[in-house]
N, C-alpha and C. Protein backbone atom coordinates (compact mmCIF):
# COMPACT_ATOMS: atom_id res chain seq x y z
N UNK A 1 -25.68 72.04 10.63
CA UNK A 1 -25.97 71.74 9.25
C UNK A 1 -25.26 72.75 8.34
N UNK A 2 -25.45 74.16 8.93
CA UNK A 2 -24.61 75.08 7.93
C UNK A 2 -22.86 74.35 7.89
N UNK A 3 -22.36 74.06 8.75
CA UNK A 3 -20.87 73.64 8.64
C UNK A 3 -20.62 72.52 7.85
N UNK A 4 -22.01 71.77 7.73
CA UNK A 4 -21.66 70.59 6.75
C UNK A 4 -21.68 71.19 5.22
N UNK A 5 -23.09 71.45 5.08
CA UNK A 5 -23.20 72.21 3.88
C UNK A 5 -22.27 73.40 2.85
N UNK A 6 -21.69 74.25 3.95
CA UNK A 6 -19.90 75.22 3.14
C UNK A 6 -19.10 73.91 3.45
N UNK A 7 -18.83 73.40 4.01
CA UNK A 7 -17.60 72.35 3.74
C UNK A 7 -17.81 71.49 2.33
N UNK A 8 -19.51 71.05 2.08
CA UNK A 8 -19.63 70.59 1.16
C UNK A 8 -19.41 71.44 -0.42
N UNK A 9 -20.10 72.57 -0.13
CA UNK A 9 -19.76 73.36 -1.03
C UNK A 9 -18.97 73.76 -1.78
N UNK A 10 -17.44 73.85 -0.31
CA UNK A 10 -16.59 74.43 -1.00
C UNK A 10 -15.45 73.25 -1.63
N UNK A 11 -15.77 71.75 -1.09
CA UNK A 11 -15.10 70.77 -1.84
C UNK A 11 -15.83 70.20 -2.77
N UNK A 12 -17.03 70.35 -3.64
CA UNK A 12 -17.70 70.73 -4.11
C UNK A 12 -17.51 71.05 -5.46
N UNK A 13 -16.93 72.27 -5.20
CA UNK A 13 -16.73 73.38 -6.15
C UNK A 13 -15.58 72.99 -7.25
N UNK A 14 -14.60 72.00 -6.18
CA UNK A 14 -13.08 72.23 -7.09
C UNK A 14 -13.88 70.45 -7.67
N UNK A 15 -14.63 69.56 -7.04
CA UNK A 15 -14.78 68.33 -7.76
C UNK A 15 -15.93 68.25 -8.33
N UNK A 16 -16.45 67.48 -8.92
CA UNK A 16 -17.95 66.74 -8.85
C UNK A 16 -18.17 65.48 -9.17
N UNK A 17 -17.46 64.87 -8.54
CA UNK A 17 -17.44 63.73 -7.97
C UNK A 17 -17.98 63.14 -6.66
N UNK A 18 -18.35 64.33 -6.00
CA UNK A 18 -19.09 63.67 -4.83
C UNK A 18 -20.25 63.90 -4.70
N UNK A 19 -21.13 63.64 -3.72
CA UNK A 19 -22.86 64.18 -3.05
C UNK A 19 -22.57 63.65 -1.56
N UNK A 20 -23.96 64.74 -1.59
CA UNK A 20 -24.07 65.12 -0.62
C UNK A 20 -25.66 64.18 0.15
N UNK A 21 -25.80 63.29 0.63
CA UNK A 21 -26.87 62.30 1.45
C UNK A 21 -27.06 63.27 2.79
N UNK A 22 -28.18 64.17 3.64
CA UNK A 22 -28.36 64.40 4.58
C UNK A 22 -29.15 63.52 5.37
N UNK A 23 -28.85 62.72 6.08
CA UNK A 23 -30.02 61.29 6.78
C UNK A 23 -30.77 62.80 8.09
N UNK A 24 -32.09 62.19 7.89
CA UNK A 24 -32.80 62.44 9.30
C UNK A 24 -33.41 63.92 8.66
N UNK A 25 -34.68 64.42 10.02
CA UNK A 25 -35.22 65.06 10.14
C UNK A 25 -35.34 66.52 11.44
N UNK A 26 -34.83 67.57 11.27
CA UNK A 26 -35.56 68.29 12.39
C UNK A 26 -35.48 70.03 12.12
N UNK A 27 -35.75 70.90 12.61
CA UNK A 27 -35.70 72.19 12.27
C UNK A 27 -35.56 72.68 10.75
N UNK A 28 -34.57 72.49 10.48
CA UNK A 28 -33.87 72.81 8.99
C UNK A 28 -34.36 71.92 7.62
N UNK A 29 -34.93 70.91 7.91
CA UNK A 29 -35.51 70.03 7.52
C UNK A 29 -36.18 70.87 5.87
N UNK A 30 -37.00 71.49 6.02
CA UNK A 30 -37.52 72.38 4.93
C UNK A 30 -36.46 73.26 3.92
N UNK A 31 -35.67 73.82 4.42
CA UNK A 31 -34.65 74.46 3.75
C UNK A 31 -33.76 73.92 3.38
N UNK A 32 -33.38 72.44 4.07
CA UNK A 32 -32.43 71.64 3.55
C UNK A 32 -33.15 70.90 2.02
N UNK A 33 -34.63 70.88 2.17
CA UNK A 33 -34.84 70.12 0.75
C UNK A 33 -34.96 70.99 -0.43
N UNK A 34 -35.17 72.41 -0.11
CA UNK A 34 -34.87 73.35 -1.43
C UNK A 34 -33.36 73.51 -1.65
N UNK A 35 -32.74 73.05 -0.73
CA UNK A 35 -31.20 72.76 -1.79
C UNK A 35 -30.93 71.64 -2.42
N UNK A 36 -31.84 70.91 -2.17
CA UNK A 36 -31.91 69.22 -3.11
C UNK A 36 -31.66 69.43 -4.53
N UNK A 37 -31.16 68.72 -5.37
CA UNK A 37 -30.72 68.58 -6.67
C UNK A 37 -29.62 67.53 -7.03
N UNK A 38 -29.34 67.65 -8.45
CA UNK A 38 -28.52 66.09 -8.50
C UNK A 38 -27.35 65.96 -7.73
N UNK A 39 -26.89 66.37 -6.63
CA UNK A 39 -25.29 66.38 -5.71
C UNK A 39 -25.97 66.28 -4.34
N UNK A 40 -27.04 66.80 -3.99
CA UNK A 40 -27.58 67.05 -2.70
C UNK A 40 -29.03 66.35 -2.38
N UNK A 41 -29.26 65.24 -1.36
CA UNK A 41 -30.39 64.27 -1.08
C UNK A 41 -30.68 64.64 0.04
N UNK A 42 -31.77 64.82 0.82
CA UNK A 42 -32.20 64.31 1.79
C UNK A 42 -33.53 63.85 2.04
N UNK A 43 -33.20 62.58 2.34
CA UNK A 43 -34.43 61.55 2.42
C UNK A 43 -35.50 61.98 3.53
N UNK A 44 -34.82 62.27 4.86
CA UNK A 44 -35.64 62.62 6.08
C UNK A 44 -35.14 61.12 6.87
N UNK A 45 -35.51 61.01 7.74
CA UNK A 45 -35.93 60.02 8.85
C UNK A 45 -35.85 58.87 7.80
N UNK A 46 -34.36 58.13 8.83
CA UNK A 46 -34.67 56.77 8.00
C UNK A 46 -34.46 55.97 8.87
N UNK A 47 -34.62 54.54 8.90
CA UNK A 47 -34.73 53.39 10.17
C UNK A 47 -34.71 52.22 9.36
N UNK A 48 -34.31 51.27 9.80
CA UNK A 48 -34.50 49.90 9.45
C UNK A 48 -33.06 49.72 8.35
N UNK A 49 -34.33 48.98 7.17
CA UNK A 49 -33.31 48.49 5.97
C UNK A 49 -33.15 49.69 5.74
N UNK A 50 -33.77 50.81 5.32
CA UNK A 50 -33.23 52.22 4.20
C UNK A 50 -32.45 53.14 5.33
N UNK A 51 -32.46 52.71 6.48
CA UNK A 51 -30.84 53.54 7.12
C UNK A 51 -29.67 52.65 6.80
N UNK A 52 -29.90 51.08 6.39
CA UNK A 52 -28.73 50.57 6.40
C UNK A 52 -28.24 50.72 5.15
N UNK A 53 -28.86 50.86 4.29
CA UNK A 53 -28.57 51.23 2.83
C UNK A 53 -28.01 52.80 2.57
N UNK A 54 -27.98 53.58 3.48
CA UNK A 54 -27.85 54.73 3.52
C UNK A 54 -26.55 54.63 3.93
N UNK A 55 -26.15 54.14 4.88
CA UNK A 55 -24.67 53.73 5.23
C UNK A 55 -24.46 53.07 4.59
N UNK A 56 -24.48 52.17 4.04
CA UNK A 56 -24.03 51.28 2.96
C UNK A 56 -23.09 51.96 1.45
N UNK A 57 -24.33 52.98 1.29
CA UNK A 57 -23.87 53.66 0.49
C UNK A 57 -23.13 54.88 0.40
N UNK A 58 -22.60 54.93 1.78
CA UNK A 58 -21.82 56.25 2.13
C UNK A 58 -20.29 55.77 2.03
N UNK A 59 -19.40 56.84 2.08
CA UNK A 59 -17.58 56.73 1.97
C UNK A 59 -17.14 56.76 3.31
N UNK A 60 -17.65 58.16 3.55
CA UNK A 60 -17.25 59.06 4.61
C UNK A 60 -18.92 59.44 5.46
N UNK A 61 -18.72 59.62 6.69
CA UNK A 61 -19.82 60.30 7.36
C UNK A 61 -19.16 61.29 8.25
N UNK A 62 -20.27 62.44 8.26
CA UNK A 62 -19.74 63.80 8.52
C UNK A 62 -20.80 63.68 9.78
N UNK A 63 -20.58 64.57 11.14
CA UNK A 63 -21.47 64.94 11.54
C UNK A 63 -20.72 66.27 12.43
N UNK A 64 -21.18 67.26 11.97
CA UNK A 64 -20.94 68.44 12.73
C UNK A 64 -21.41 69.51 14.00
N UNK A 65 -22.27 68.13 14.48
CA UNK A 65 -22.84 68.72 15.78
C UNK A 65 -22.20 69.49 17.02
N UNK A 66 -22.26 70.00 17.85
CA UNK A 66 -21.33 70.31 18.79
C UNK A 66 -22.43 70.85 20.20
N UNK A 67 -23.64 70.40 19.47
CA UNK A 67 -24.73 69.95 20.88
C UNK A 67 -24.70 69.07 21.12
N UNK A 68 -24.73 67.77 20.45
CA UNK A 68 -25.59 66.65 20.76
C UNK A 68 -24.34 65.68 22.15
N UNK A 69 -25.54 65.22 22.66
CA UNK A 69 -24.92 65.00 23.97
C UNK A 69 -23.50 62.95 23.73
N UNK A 70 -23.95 62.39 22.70
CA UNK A 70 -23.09 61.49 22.47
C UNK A 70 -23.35 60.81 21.25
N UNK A 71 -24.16 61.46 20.25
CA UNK A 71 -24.11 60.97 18.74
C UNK A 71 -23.66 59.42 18.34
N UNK A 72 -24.92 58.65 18.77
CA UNK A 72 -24.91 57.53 18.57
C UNK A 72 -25.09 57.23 17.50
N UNK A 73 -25.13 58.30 16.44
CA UNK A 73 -25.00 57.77 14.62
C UNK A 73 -23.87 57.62 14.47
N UNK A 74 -22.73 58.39 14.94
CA UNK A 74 -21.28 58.16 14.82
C UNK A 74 -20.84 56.91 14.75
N UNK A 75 -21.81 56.34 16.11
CA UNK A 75 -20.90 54.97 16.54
C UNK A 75 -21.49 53.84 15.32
N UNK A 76 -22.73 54.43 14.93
CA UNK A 76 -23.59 53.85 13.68
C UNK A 76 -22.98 53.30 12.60
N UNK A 77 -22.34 54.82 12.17
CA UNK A 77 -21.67 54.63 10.94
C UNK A 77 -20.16 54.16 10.91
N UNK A 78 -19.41 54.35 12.18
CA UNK A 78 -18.40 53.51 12.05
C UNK A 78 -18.70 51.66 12.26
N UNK A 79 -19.46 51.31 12.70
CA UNK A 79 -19.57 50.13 12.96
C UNK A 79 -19.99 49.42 11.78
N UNK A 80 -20.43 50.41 9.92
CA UNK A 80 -20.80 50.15 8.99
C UNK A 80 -19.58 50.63 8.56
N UNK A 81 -17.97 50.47 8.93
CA UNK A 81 -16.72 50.93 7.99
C UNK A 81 -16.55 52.10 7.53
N UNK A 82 -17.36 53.21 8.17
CA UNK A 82 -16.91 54.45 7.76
C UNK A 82 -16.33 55.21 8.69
N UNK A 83 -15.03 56.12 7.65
CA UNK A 83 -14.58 57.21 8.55
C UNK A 83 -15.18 58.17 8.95
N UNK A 84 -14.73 58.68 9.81
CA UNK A 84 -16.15 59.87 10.67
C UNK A 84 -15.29 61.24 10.44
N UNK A 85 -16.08 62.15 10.77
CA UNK A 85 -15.83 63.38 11.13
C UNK A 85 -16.63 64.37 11.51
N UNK A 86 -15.81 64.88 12.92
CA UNK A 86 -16.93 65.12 14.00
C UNK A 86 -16.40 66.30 14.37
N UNK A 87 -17.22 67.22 15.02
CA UNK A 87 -16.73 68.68 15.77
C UNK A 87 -15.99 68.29 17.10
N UNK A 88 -15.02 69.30 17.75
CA UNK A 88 -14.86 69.06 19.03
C UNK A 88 -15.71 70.22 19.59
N UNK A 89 -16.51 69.07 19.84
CA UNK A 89 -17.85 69.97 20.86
C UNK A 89 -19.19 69.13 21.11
N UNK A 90 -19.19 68.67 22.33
CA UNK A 90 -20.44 67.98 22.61
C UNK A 90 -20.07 66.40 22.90
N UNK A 91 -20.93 65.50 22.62
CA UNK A 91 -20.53 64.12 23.27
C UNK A 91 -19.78 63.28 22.12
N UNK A 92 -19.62 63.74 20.85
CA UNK A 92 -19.94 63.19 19.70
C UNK A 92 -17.73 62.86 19.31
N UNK A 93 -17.68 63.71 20.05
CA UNK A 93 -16.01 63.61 20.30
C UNK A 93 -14.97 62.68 21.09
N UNK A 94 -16.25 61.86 21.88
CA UNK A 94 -15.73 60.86 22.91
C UNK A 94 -15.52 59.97 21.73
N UNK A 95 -16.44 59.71 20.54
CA UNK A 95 -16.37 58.50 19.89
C UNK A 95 -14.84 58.09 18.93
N UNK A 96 -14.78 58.66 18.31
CA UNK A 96 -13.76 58.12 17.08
C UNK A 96 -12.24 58.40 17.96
N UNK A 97 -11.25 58.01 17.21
CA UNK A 97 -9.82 58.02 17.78
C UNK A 97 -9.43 59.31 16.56
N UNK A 98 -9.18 60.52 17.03
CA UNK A 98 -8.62 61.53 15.92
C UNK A 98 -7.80 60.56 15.61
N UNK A 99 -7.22 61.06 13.77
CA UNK A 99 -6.38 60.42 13.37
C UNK A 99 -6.75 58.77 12.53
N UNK A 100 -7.23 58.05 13.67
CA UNK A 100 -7.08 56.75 13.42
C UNK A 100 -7.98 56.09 12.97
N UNK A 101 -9.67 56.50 13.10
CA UNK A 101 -10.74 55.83 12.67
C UNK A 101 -11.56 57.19 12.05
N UNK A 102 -10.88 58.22 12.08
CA UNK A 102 -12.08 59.67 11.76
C UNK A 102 -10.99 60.89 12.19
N UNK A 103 -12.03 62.10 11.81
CA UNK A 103 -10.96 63.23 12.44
C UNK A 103 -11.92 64.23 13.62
N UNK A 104 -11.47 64.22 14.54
CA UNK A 104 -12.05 65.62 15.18
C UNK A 104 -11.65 67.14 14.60
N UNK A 105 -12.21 67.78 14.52
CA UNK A 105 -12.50 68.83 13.89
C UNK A 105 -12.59 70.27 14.45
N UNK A 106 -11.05 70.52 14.90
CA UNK A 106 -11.26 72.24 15.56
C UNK A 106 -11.90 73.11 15.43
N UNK A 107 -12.75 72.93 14.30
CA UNK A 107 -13.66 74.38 13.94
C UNK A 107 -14.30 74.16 12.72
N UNK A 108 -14.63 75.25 12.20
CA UNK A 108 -15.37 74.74 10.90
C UNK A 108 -14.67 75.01 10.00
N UNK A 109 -13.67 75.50 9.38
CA UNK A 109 -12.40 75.43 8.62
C UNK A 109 -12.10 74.24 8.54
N UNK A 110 -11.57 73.95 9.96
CA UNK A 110 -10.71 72.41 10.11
C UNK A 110 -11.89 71.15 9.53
N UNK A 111 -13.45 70.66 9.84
CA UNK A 111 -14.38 70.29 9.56
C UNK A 111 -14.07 70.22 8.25
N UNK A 112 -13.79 71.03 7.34
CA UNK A 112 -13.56 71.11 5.22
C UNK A 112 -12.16 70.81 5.54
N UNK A 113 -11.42 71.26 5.98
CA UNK A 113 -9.98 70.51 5.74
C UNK A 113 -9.80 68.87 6.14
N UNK A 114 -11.04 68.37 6.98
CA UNK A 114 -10.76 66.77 7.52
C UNK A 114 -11.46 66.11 6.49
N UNK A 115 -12.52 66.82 6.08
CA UNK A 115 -13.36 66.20 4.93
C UNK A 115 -12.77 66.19 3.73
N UNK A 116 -11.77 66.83 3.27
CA UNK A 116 -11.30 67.24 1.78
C UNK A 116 -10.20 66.00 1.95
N UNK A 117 -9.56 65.94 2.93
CA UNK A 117 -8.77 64.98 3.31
C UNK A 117 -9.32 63.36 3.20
N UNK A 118 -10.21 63.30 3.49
CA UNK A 118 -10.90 61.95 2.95
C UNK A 118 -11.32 61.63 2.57
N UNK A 119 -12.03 62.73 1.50
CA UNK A 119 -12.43 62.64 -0.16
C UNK A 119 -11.11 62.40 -1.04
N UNK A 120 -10.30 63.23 -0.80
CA UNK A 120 -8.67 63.26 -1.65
C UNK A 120 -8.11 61.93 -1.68
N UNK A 121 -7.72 61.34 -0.20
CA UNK A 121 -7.50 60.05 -0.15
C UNK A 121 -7.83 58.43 0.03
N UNK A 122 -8.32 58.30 -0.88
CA UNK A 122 -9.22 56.76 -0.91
C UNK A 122 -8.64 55.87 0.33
N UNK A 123 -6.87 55.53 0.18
CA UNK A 123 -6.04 54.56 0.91
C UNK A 123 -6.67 54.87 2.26
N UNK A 124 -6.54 56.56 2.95
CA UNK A 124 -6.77 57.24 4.19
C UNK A 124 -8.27 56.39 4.31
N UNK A 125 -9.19 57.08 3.50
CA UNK A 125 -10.53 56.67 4.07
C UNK A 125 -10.72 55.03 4.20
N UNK A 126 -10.09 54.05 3.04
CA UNK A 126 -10.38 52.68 3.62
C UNK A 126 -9.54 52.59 4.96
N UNK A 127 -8.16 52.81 5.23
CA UNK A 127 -7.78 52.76 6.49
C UNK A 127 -8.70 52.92 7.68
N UNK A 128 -8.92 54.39 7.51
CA UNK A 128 -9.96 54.91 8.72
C UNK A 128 -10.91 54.06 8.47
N UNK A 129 -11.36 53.64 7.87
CA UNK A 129 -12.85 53.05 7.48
C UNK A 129 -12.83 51.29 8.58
N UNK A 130 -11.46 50.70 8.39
CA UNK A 130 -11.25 49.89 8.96
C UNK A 130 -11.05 49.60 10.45
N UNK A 131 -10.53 50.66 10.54
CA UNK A 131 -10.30 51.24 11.87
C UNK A 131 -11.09 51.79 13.28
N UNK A 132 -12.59 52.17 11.99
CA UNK A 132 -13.81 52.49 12.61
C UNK A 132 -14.29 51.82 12.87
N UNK A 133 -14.49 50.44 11.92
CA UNK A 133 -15.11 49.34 12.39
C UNK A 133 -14.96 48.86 13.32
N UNK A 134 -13.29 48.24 13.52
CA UNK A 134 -12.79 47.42 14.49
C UNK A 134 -13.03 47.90 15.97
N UNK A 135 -13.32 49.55 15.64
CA UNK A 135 -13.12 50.66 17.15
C UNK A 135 -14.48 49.74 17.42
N UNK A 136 -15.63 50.14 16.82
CA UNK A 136 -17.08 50.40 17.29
C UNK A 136 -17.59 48.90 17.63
N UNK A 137 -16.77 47.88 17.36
CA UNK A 137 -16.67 46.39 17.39
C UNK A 137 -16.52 45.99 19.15
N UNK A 138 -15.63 46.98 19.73
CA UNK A 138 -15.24 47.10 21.43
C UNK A 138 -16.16 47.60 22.04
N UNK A 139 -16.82 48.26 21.41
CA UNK A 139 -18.09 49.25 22.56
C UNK A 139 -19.03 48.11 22.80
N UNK A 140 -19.28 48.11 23.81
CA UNK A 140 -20.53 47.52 24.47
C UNK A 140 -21.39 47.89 25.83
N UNK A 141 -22.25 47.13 26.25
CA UNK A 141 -22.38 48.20 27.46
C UNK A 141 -22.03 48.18 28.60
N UNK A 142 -20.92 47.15 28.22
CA UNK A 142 -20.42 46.44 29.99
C UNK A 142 -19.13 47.22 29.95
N UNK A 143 -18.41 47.49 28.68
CA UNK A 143 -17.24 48.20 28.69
C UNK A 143 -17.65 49.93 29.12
N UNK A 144 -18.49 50.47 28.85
CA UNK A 144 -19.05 51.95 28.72
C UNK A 144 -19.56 51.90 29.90
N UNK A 145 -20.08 51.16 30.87
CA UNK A 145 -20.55 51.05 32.24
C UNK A 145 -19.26 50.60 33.10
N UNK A 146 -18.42 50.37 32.84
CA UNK A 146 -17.26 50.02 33.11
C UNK A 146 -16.33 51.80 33.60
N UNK A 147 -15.97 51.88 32.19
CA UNK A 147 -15.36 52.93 32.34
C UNK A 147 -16.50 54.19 33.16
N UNK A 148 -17.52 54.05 33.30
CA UNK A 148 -18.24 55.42 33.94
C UNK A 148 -18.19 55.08 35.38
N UNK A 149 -17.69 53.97 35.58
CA UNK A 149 -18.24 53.57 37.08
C UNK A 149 -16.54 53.92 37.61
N UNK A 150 -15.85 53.86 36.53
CA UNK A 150 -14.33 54.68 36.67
C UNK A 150 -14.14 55.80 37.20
N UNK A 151 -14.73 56.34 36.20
CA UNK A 151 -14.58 58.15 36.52
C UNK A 151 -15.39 58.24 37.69
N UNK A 152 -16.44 57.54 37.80
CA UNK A 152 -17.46 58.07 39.22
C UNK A 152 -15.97 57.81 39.99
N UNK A 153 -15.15 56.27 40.66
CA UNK A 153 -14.70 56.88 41.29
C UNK A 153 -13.38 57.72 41.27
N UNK A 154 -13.04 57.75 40.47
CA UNK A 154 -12.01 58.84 40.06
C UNK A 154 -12.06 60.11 40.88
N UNK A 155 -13.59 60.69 40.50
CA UNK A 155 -14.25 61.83 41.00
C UNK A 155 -14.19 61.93 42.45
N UNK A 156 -14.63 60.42 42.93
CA UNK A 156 -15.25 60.45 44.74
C UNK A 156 -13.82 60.61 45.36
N UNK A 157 -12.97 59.50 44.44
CA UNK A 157 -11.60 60.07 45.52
C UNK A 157 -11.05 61.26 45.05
N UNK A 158 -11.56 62.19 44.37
CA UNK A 158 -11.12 63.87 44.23
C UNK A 158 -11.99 64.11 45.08
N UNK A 159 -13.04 64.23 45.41
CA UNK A 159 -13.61 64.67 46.48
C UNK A 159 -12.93 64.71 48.20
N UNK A 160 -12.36 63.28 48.26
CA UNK A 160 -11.65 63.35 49.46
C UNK A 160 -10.55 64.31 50.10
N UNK A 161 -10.17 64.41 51.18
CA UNK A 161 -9.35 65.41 51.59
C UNK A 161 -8.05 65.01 51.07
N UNK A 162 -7.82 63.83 51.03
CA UNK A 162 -5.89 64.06 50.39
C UNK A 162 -5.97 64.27 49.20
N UNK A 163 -7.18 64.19 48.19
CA UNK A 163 -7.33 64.67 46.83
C UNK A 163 -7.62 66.38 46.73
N UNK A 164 -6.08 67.24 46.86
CA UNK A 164 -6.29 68.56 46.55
C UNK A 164 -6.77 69.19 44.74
N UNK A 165 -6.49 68.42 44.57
CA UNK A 165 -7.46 68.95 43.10
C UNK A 165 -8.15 68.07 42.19
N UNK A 166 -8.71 68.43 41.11
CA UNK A 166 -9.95 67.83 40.48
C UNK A 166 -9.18 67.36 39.74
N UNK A 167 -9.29 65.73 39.48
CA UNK A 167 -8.94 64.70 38.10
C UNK A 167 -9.35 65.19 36.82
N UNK A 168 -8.66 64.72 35.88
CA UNK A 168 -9.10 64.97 33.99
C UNK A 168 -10.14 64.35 33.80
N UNK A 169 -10.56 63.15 34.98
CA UNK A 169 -11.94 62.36 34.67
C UNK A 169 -13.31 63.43 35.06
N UNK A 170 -12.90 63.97 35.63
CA UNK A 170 -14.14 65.33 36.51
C UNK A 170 -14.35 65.65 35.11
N UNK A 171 -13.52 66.06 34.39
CA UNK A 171 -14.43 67.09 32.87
C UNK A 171 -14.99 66.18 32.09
N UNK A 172 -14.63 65.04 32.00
CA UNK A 172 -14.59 63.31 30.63
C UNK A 172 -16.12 63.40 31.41
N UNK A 173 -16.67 63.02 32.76
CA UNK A 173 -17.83 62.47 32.99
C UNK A 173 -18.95 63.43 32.91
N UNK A 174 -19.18 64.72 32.69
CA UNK A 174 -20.10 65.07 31.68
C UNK A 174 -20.83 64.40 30.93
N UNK A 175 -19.77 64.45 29.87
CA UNK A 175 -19.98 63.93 28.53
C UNK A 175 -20.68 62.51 28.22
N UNK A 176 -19.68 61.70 29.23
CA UNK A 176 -19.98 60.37 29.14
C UNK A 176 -21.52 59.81 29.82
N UNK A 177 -21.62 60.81 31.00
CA UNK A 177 -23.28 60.60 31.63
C UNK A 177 -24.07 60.88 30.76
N UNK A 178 -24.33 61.63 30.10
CA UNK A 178 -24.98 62.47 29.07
C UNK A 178 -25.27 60.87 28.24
N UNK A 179 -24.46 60.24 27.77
CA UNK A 179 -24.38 58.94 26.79
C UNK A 179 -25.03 57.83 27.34
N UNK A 180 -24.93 57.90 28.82
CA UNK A 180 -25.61 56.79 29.54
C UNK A 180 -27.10 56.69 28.48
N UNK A 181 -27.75 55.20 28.18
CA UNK A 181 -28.62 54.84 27.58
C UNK A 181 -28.72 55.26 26.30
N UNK A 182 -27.50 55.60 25.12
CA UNK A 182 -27.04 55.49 24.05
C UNK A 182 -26.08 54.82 23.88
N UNK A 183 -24.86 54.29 24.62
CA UNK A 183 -24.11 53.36 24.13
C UNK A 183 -24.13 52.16 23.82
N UNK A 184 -24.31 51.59 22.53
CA UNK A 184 -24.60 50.29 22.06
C UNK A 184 -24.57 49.86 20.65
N UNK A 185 -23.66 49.14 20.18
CA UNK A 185 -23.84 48.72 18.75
C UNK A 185 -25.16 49.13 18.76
N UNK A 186 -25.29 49.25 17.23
CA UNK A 186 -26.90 49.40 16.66
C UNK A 186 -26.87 48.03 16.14
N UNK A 187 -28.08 47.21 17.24
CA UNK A 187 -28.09 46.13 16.50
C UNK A 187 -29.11 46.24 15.63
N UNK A 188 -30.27 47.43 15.18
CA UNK A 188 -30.94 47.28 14.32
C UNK A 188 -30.61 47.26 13.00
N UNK A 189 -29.14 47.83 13.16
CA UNK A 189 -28.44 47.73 11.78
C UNK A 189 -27.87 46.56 11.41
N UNK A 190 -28.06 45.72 11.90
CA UNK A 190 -27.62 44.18 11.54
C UNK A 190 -26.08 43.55 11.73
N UNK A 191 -25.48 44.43 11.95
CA UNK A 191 -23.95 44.06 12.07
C UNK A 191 -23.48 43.68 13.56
């Protein structure tokens, strides 16, 4: 939350043209609402119609986690036309295509430089925005059970004796187990 909040700040500062919507509830929750004022919202915990309105009413969605094991809001909010931007760190990095539907985010510098970037450029963000959609349009759970049943064997034949070293899929299936029983359009969001 701190990496969202100085990124917001400091693009922020040079506009005021934007705000700041924090969706959801947990730890920080209290200190995030004494920074509330006319640029900065957070509702808490939202579900149903008032999460879809929440995306609805967003440009861009930020999420700067670099715990969370596969950030199924990501896939949320792209599947509602928004560009993303995400840390590289945690599961939340498997989702978007850098570049093409969102940006991954080397650090927290880079995080305000991907965001300033798609506040600055409208054309960029409807692109990405389109791009997100169409991505999060392919996920399903036969494709995501698909590809894991990949890497499993990817892995088993690294295990074997003529396999002297470990595949690029050995590090990918972490991440992707971790996601098992989060990958799925949100169909509560109606789309």
């Amino acid at each position: 939350i701190g990496v969202l909040l100085n990124a917001f700040f400091e693009i922020s500062a040079q506009r005021d043209d934007i705000d700041l919507h924090i969706v959801g509830q947990g730890p920080m929750y209290p200190q995030i609402q004494r920074l509330c004022g006319p640029r900065v919202s957070a509702p808490g915990w939202l579900q149903g119609d008032e999460l879809r309105h929440a995306y609805a009413q967003a440009d861009i969605f930020a999420f700067p986690s670099i715990t969370e094991t596969f950030g199924n809001v990501v896939l949320e909010a792209m599947s509602c036309g928004l560009p993303v931007v995400v840390m590289n760190g945690g599961g939340a990095r498997e989702v978007p295509r850098d570049g093409v539907d969102g940006f991954i985010a080397r650090g927290r510098e880079d995080f305000t430089v991907c965001l300033q970037r798609l506040v600055d450029d409208p054309e960029l963000r409807q692109a990405m925005g389109s791009n997100a959609r169409a991505s999060a349009l392919t996920r399903t759970w036969e494709r995501e059970f698909d590809r894991l049943v990949l890497l499993y064997k990817e892995c088993a034949l690294a295990h074997s004796p003529r396999a002297p070293t470990l595949p690029p899929a050995m590090h990918r299936l972490r991440s992707l187990t971790r996601a098992i029983g989060q990958v799925a359009l949100p169909r509560h969001l109606g789309i």
